[in-house]
C-alpha atoms as a PDB file:
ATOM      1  CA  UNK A   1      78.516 145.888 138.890  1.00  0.00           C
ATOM      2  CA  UNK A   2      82.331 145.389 139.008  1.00  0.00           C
ATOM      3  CA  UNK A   3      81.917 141.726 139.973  1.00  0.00           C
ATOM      4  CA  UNK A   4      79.612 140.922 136.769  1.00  0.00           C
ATOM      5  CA  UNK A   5      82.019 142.758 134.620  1.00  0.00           C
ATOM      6  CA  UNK A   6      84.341 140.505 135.989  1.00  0.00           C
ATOM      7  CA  UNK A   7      82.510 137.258 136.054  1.00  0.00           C
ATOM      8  CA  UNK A   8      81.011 138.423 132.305  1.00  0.00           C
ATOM      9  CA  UNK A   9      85.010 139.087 131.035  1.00  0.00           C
ATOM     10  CA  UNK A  10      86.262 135.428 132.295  1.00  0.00           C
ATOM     11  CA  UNK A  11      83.328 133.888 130.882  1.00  0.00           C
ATOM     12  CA  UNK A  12      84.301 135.656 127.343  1.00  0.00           C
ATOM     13  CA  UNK A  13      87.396 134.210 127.994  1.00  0.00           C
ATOM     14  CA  UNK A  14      86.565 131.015 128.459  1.00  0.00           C
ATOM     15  CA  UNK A  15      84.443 130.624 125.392  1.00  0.00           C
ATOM     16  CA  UNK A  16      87.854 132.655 123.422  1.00  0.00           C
ATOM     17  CA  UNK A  17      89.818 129.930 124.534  1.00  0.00           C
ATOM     18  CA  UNK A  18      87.181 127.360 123.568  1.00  0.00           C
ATOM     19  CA  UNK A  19      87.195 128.475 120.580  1.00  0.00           C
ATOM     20  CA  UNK A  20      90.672 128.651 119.965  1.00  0.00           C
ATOM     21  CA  UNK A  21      90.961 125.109 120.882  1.00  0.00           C
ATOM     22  CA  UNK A  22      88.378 123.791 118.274  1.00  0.00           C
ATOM     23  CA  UNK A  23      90.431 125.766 115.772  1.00  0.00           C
ATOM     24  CA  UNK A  24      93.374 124.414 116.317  1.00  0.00           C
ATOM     25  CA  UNK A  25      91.794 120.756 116.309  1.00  0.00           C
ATOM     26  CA  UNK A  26      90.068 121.768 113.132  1.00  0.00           C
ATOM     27  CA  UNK A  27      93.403 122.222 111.720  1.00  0.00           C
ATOM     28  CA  UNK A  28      95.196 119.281 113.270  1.00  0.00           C
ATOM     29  CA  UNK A  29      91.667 117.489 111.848  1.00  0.00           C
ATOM     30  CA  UNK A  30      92.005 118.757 108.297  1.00  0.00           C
ATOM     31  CA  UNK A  31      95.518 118.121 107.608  1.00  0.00           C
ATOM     32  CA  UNK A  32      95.803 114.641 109.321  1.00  0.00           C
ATOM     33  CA  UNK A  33      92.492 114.584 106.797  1.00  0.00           C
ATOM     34  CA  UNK A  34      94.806 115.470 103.964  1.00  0.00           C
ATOM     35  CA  UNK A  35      97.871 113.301 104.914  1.00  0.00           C
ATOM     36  CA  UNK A  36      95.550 110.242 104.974  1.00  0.00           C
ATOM     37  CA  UNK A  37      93.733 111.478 101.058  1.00  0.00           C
ATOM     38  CA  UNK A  38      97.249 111.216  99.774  1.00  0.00           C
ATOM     39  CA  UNK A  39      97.974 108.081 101.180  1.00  0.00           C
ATOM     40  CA  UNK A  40      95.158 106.676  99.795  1.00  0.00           C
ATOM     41  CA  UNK A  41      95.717 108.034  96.192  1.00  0.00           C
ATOM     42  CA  UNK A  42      99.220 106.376  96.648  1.00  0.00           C
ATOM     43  CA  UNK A  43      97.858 102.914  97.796  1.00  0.00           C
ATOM     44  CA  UNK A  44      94.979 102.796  94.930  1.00  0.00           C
ATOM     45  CA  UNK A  45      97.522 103.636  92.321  1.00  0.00           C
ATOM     46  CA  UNK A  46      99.735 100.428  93.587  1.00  0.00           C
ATOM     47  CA  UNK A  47      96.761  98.613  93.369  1.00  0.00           C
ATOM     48  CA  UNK A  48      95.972  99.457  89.881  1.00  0.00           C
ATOM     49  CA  UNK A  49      99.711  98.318  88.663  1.00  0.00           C
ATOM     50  CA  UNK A  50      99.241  95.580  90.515  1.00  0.00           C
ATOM     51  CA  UNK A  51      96.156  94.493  88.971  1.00  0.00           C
ATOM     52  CA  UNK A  52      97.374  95.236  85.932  1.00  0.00           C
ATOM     53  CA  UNK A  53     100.095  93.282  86.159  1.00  0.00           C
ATOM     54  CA  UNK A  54      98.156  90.423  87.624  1.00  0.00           C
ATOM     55  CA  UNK A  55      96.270  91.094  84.537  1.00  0.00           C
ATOM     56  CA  UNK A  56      99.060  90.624  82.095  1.00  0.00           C
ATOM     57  CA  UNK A  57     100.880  87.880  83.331  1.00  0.00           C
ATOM     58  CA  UNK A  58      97.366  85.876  83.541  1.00  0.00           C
ATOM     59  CA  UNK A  59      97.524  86.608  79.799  1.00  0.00           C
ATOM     60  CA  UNK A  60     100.891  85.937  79.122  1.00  0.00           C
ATOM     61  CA  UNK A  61      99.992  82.383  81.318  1.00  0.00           C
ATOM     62  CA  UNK A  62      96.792  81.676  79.056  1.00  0.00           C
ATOM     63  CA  UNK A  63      99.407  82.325  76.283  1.00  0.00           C
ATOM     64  CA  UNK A  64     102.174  80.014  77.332  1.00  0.00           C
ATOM     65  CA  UNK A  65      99.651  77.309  78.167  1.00  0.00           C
ATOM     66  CA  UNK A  66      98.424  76.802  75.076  1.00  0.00           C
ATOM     67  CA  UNK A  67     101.816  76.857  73.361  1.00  0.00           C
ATOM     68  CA  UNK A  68     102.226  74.184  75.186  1.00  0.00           C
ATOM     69  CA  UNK A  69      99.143  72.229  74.543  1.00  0.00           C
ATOM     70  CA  UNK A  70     100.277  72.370  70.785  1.00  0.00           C
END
């Protein structure tokens, strides 16, 4: 009986530590998750500016092209 206690206790273990490890990868998961969310919200608001400039000086281009055709 003492041996299956024993065997039964480092299987517990086992599956403690197991579990312990997914949290912790979880974790690591979730925040790399986080660091890459506001990277993107950074990058797609330089890409709007950008666009909008791209935007505006394609106007201000038109513009100066026809004051130049007159």
């Amino acid at each position: 009986m003492d041996k299956k206690q024993k065997q039964f206790d480092k299987l517990i273990n086992e599956w403690k530590q197991k579990c312990e490890d997914i949290s912790v990868e979880l974790e690591m998961s979730q925040k790399e998750s986080r660091s890459f969310s506001t990277e993107l919200f950074k990058i797609k608001v330089q890409y709007e500016e950008s666009y909008e400039q791209i935007d505006a000086l394609r106007k201000e281009n038109k513009n100066l092209a026809e004051e130049v055709k007159v």
